[in-house]
Protein backbone atom coordinates (compact mmCIF):
# COMPACT_ATOMS: atom_id res chain seq x y z
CA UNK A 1 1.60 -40.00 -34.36
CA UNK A 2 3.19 -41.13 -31.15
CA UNK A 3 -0.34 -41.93 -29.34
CA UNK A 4 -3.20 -40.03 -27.64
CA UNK A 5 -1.85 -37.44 -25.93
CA UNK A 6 -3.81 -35.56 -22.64
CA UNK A 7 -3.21 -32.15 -21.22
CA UNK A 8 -5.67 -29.92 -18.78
CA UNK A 9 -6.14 -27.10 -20.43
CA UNK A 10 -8.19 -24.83 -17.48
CA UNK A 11 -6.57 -22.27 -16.04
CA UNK A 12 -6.42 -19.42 -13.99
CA UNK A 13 -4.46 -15.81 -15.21
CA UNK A 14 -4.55 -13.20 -12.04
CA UNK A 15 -2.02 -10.29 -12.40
CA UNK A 16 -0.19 -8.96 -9.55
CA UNK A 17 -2.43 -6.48 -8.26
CA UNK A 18 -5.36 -9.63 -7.35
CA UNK A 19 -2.50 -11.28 -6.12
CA UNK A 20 -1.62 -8.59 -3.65
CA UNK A 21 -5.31 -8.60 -2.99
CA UNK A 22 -6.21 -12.08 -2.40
CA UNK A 23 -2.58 -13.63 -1.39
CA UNK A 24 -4.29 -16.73 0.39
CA UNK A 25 -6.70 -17.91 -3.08
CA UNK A 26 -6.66 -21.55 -3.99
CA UNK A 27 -7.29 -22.65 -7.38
CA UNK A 28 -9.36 -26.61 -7.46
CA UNK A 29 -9.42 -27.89 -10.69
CA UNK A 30 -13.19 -29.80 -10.50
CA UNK A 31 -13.86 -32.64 -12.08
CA UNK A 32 -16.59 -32.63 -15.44
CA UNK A 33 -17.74 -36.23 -16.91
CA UNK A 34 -18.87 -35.16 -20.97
CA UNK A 35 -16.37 -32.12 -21.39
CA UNK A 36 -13.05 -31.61 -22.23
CA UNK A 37 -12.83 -28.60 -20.02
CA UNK A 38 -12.82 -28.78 -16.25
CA UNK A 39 -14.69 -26.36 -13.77
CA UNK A 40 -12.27 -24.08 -11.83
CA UNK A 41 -12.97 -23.55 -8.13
CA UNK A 42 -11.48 -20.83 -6.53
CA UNK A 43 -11.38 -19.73 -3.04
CA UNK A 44 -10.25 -16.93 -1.11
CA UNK A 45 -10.19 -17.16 2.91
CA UNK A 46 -11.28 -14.44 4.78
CA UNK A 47 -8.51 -12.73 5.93
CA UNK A 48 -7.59 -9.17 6.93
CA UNK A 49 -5.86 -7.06 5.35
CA UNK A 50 -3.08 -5.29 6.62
CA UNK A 51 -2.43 -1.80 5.09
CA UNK A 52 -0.07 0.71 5.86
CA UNK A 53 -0.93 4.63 6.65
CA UNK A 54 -1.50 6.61 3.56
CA UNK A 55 0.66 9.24 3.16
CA UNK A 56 -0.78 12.90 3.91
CA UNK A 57 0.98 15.88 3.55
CA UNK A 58 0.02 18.12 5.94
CA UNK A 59 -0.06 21.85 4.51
CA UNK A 60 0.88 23.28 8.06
CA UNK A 61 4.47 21.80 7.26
CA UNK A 62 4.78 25.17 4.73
CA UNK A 63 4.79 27.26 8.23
CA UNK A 64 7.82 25.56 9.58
CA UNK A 65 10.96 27.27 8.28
CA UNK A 66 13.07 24.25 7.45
CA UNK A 67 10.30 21.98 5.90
CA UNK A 68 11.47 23.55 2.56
CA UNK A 69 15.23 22.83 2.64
CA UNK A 70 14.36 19.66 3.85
CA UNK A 71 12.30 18.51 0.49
CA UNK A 72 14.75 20.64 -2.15
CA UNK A 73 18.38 18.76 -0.49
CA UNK A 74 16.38 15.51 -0.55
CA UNK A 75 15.17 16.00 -3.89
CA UNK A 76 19.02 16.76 -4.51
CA UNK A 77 20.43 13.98 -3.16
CA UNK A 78 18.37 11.53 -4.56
CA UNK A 79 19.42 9.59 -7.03
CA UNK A 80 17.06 7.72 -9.43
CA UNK A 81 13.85 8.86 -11.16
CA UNK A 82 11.49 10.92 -9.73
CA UNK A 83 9.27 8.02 -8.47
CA UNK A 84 12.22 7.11 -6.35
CA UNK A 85 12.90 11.02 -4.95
CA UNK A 86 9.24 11.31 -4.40
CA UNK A 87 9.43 7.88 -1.76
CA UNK A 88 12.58 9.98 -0.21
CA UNK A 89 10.80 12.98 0.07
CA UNK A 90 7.20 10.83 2.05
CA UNK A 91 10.11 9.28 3.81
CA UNK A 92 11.95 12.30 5.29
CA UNK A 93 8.42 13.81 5.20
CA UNK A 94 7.25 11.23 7.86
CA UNK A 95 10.55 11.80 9.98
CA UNK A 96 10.43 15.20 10.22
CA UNK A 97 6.57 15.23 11.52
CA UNK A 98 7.39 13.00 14.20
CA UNK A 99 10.98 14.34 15.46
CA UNK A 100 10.17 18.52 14.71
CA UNK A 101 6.86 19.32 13.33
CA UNK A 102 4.92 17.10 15.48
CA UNK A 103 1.76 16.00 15.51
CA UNK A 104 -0.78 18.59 14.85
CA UNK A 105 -3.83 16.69 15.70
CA UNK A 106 -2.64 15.57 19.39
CA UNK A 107 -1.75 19.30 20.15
CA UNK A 108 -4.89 20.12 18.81
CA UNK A 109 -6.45 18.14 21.72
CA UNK A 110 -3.85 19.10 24.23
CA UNK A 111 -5.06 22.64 23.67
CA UNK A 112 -8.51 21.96 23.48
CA UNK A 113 -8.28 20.13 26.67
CA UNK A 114 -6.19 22.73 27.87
CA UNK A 115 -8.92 25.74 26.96
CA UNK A 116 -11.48 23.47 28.58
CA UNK A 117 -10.04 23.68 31.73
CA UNK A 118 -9.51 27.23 32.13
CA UNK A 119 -13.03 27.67 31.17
């Protein structure tokens, strides 16, 4: 035997999904007289969060006449699985609210405001 050989043992296994969660965590190995295993300390400063918009689709998009061509030549002219044509779709989706369908919930408010004032 080539001598006495030492090697911490104590760890920490996170998968990706706590590491998306808690991106700033520190892991302090603590020191334990009497034991061969070590107390892990591990923090996680506050932070915030920073998440995007979920994706809603908005069922008023049906009414428009070209919402439909728009999601069958995307879904056409995609190429990958159907994970990947899905994104395209949200994507042009997204586009296509803010350049020709518009946002329903500010006109909703325009006209409100708008049906206020003639009262």
């Amino acid at each position: 035997m080539a001598g006495h050989v030492r090697k911490k043992l104590d760890k920490v296994v996170v998968d990706v999904d706590w590491q998306c969660a808690f991106p700033a965590a520190n892991v302090e190995v603590l020191s334990q007289h009497g034991s061969d295993h070590n107390p892990l300390f591990i923090s996680c400063p506050k932070f915030q969060i920073k998440r995007s918009k979920i994706f809603q689709f908005q069922a008023a998009w049906m009414s428009h006449p070209d919402y439909e061509s728009l999601v069958t030549s995307t879904w056409n002219n995609s190429r990958g699985d159907v994970v990947f044509k899905l994104v395209k779709i949200r994507e042009q989706s997204i586009i296509f609210n803010k350049d020709v369908f518009g946002n329903i919930f500010k006109k909703k408010k325009r006209l409100e405001a708008h049906i206020k004032g003639v009262h």
